[in-house]
C-alpha atoms as a PDB file:
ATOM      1  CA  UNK A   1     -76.622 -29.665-132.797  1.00  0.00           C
ATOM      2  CA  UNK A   2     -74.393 -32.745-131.204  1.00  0.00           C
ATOM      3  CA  UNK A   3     -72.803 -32.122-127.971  1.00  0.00           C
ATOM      4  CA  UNK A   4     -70.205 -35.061-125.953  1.00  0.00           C
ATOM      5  CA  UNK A   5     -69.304 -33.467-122.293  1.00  0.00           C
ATOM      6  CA  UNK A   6     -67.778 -35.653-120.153  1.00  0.00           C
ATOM      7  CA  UNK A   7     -68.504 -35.806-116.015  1.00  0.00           C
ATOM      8  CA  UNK A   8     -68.039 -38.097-113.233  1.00  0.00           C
ATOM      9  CA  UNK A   9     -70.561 -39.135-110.673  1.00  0.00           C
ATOM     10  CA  UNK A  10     -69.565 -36.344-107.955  1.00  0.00           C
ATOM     11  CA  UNK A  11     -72.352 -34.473-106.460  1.00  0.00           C
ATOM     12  CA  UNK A  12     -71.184 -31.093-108.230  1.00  0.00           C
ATOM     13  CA  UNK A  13     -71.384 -33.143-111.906  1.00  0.00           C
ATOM     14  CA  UNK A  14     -74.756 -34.681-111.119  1.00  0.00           C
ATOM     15  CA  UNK A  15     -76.295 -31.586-110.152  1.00  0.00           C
ATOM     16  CA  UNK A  16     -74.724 -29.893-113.554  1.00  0.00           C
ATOM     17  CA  UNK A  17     -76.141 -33.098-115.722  1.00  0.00           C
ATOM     18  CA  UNK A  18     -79.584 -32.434-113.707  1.00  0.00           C
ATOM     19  CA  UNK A  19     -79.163 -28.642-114.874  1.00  0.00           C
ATOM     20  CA  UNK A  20     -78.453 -29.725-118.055  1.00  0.00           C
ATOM     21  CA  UNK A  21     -81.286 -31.406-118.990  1.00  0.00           C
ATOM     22  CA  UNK A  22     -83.706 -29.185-117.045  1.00  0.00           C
ATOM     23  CA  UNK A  23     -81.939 -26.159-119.373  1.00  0.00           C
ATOM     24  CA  UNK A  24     -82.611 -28.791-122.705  1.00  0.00           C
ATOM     25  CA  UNK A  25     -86.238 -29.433-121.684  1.00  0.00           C
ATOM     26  CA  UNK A  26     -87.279 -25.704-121.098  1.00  0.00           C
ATOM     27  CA  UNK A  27     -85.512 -24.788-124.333  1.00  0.00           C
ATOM     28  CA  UNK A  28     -87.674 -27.262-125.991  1.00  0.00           C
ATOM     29  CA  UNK A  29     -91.004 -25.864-124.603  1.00  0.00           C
ATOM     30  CA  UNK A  30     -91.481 -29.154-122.233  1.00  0.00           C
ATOM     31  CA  UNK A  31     -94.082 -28.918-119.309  1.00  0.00           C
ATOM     32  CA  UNK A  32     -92.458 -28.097-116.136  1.00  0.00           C
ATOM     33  CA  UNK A  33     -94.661 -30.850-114.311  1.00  0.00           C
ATOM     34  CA  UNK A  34     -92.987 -33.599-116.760  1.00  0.00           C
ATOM     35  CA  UNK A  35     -89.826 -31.920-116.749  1.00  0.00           C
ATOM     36  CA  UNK A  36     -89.665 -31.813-112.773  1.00  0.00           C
ATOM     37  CA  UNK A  37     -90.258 -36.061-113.205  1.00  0.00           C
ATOM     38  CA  UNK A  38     -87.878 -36.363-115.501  1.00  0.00           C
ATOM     39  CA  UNK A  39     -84.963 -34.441-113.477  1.00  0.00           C
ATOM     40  CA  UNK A  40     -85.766 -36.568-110.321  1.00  0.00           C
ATOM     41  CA  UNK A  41     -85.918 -39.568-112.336  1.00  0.00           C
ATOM     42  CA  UNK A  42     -82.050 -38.814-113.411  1.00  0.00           C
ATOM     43  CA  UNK A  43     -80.866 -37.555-110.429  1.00  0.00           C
ATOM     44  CA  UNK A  44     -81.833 -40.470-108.529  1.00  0.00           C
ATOM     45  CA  UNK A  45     -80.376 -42.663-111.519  1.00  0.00           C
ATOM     46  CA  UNK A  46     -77.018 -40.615-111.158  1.00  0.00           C
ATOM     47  CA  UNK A  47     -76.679 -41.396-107.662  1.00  0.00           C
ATOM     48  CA  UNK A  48     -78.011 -45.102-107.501  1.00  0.00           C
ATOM     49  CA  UNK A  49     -74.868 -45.262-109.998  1.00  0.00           C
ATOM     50  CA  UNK A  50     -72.626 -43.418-107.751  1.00  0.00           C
ATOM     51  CA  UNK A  51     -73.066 -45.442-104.548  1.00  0.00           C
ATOM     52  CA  UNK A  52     -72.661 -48.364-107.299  1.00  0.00           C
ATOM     53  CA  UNK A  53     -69.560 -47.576-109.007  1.00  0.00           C
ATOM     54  CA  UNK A  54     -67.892 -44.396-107.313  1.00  0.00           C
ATOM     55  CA  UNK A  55     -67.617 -40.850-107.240  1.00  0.00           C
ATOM     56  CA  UNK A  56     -64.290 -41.150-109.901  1.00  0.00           C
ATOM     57  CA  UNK A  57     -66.528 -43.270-112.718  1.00  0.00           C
ATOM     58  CA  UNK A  58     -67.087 -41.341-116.014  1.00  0.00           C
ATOM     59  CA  UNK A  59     -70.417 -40.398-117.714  1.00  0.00           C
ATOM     60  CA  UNK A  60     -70.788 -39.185-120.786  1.00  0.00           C
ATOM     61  CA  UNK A  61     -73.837 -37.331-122.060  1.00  0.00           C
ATOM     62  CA  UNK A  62     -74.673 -36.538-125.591  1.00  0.00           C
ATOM     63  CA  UNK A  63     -77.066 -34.535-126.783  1.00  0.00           C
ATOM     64  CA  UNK A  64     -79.046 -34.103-129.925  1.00  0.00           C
ATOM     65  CA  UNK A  65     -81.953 -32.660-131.527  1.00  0.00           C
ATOM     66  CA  UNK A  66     -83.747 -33.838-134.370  1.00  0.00           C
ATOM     67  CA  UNK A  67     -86.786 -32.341-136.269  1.00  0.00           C
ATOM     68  CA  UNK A  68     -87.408 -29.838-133.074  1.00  0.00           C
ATOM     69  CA  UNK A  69     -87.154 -33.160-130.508  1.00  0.00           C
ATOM     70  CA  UNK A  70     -84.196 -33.274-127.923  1.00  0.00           C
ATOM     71  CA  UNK A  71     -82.480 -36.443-126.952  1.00  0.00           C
ATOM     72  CA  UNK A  72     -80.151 -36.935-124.163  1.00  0.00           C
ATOM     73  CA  UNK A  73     -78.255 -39.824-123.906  1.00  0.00           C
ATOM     74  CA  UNK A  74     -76.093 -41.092-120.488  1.00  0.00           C
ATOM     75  CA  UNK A  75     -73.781 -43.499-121.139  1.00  0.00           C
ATOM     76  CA  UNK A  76     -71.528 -45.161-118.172  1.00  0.00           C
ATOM     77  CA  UNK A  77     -69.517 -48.204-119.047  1.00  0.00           C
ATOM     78  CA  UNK A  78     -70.301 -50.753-116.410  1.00  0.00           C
ATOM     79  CA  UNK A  79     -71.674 -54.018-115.838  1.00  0.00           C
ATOM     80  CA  UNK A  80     -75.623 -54.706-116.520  1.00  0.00           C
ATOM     81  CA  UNK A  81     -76.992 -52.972-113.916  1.00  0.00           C
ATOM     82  CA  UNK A  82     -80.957 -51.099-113.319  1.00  0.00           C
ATOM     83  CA  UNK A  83     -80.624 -48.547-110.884  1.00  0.00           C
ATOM     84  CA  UNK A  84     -84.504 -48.719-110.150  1.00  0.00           C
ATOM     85  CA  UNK A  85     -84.567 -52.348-109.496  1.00  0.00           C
ATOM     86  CA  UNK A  86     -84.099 -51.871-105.742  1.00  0.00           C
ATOM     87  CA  UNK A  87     -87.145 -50.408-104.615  1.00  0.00           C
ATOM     88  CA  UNK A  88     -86.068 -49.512-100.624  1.00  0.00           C
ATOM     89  CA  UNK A  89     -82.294 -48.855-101.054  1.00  0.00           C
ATOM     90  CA  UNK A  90     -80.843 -48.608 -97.583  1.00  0.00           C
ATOM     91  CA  UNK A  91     -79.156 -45.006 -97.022  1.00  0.00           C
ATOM     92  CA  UNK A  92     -78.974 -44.601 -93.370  1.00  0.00           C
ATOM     93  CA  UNK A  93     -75.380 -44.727 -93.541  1.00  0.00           C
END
């Protein structure tokens, strides 16, 4: 199974990506420990991006399964950018 859905960086669409691959992971049997990680991983991702680029810019997010593995894939067309190279972003504003 090979989905495409198509979101932008709002706070509704990052919370239904995050629910999206918390729904994958449980369907696939993953610990909830490592599947709590994983989900604040992205979210944080997603909205390191969205201070970055905007509310309006497009993600798309495929996923797969293979052989009883799931994949999820975010891609956001973009400059290079690592949203975990800043260490202390500052949001106090």
């Amino acid at each position: 199974m090979r989905t495409r859905t198509e979101f932008s960086l709002s706070n509704t669409d990052i919370a239904a990506i995050v629910d999206l691959v918390n729904g994958v992971a449980e369907e696939y049997g993953s610990e909830k420990r490592e599947t709590l990680r994983l989900t604040l991983a992205l979210e944080e991702a997603l909205l390191r991006y969205r201070d970055r680029f905007g509310e309006d810019r497009k993600i798309i997010v495929y996923q797969d399964s293979f052989f009883k593995r799931m994949k999820i894939r975010c891609c956001l067309a973009s400059d290079a950018y690592n949203p975990f190279e800043e260490t202390n972003p500052d949001y106090s504003e």
